[in-house]
C-alpha atoms as a PDB file:
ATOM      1  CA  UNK A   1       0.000   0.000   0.000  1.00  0.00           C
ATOM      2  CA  UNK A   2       1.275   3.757  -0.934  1.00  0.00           C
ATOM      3  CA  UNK A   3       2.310   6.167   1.905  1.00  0.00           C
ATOM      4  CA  UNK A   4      -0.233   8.345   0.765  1.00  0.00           C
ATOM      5  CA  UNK A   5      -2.958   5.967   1.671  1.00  0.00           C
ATOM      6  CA  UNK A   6      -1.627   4.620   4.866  1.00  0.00           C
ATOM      7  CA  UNK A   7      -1.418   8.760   5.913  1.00  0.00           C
ATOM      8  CA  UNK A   8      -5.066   9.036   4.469  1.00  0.00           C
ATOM      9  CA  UNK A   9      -6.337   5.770   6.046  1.00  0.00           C
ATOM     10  CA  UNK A  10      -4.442   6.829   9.799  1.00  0.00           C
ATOM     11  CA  UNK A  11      -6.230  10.774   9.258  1.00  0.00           C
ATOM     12  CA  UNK A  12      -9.900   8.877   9.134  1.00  0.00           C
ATOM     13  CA  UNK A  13      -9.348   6.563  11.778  1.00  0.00           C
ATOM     14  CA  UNK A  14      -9.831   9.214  14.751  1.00  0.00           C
ATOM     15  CA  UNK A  15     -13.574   9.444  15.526  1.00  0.00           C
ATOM     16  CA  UNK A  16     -12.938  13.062  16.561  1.00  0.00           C
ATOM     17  CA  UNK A  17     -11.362  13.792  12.959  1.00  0.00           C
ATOM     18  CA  UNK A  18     -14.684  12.201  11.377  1.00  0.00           C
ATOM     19  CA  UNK A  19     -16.513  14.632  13.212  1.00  0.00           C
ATOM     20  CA  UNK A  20     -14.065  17.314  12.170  1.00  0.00           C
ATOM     21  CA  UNK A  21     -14.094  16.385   8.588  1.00  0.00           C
ATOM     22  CA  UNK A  22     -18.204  15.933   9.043  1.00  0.00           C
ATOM     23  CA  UNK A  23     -18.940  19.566   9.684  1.00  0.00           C
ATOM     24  CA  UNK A  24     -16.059  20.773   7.607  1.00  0.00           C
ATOM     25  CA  UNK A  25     -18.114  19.982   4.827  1.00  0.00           C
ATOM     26  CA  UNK A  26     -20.870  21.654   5.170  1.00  0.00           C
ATOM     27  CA  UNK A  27     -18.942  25.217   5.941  1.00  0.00           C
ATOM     28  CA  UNK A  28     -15.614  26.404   7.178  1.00  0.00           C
ATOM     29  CA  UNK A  29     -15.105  26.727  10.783  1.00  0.00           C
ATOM     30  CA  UNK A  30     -12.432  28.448  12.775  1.00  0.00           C
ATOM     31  CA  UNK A  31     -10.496  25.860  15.063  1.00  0.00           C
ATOM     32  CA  UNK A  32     -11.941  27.341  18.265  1.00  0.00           C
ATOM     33  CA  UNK A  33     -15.768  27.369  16.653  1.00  0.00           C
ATOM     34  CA  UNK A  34     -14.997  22.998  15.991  1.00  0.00           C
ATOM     35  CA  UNK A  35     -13.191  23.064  19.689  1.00  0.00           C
ATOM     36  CA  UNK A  36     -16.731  23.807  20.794  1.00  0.00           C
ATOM     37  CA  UNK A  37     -18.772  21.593  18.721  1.00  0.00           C
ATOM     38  CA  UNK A  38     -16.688  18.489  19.190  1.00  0.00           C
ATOM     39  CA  UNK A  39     -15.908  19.244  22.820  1.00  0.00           C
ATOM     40  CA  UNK A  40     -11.744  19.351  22.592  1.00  0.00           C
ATOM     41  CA  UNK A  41      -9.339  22.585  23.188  1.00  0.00           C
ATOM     42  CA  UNK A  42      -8.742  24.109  20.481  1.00  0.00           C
ATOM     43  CA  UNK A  43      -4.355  23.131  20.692  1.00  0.00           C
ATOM     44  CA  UNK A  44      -6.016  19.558  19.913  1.00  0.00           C
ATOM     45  CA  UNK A  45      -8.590  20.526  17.242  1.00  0.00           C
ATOM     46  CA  UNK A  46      -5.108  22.088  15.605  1.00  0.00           C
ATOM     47  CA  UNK A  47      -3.394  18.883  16.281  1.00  0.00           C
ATOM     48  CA  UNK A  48      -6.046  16.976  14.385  1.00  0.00           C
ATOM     49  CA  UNK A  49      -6.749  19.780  11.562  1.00  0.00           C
ATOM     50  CA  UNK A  50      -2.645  19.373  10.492  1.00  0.00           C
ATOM     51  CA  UNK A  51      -3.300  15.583   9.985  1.00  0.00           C
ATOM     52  CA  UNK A  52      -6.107  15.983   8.054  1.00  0.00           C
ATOM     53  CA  UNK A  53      -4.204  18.909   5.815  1.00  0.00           C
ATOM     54  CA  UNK A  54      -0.876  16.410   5.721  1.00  0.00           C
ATOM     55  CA  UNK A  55      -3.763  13.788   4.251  1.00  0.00           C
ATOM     56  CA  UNK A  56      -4.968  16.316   1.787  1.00  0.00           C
ATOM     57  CA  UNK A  57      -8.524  16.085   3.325  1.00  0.00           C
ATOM     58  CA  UNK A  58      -8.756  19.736   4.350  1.00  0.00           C
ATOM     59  CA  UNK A  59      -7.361  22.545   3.596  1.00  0.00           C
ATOM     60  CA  UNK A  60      -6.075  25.930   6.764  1.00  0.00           C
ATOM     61  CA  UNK A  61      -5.789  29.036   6.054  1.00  0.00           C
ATOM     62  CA  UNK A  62      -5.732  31.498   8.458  1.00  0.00           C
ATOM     63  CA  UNK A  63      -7.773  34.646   8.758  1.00  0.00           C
ATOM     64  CA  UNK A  64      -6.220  38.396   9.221  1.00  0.00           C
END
C-alpha cells in the first residue's frame, strides 16, 4: 500500500477527525468554533486539523 494511503487511512481513523471532517463539509469553521462543537481545546482541534491537511482532506488558512 502507498504512503499516501496509509497517511489518508491513519487521518480517518480518529472518531474526533470524522466529526471534524463531518462539519467541515458543510462550511468552514475556525479551530476554536470545531473546539466547541466536538468538545476538545482548540491546541487539539489544531493537532487533528494538520493531519487531516498532511492527508490532503482539508485545507487551513488562516484569517487576518
Amino acid at each position: 500500500m502507498s504512503e499516501e494511503l496509509v497517511t489518508f487511512f491513519k487521518a480517518l481513523a480518529d472518531k474526533n477527525r470524522l466529526k471534524i471532517v463531518g462539519l467541515l463539509a458543510e462550511k468552514p469553521y475556525s479551530v476554536e468554533e470545531l473546539a466547541a462543537l466536538v468538545g476538545l481545546k482548540p491546541p487539539t482541534v489544531s493537532h487533528h486539523l494538520a493531519k487531516l491537511v498532511e492527508a490532503g482532506l482539508v485545507k487551513a488558512h488562516s484569517e487576518s
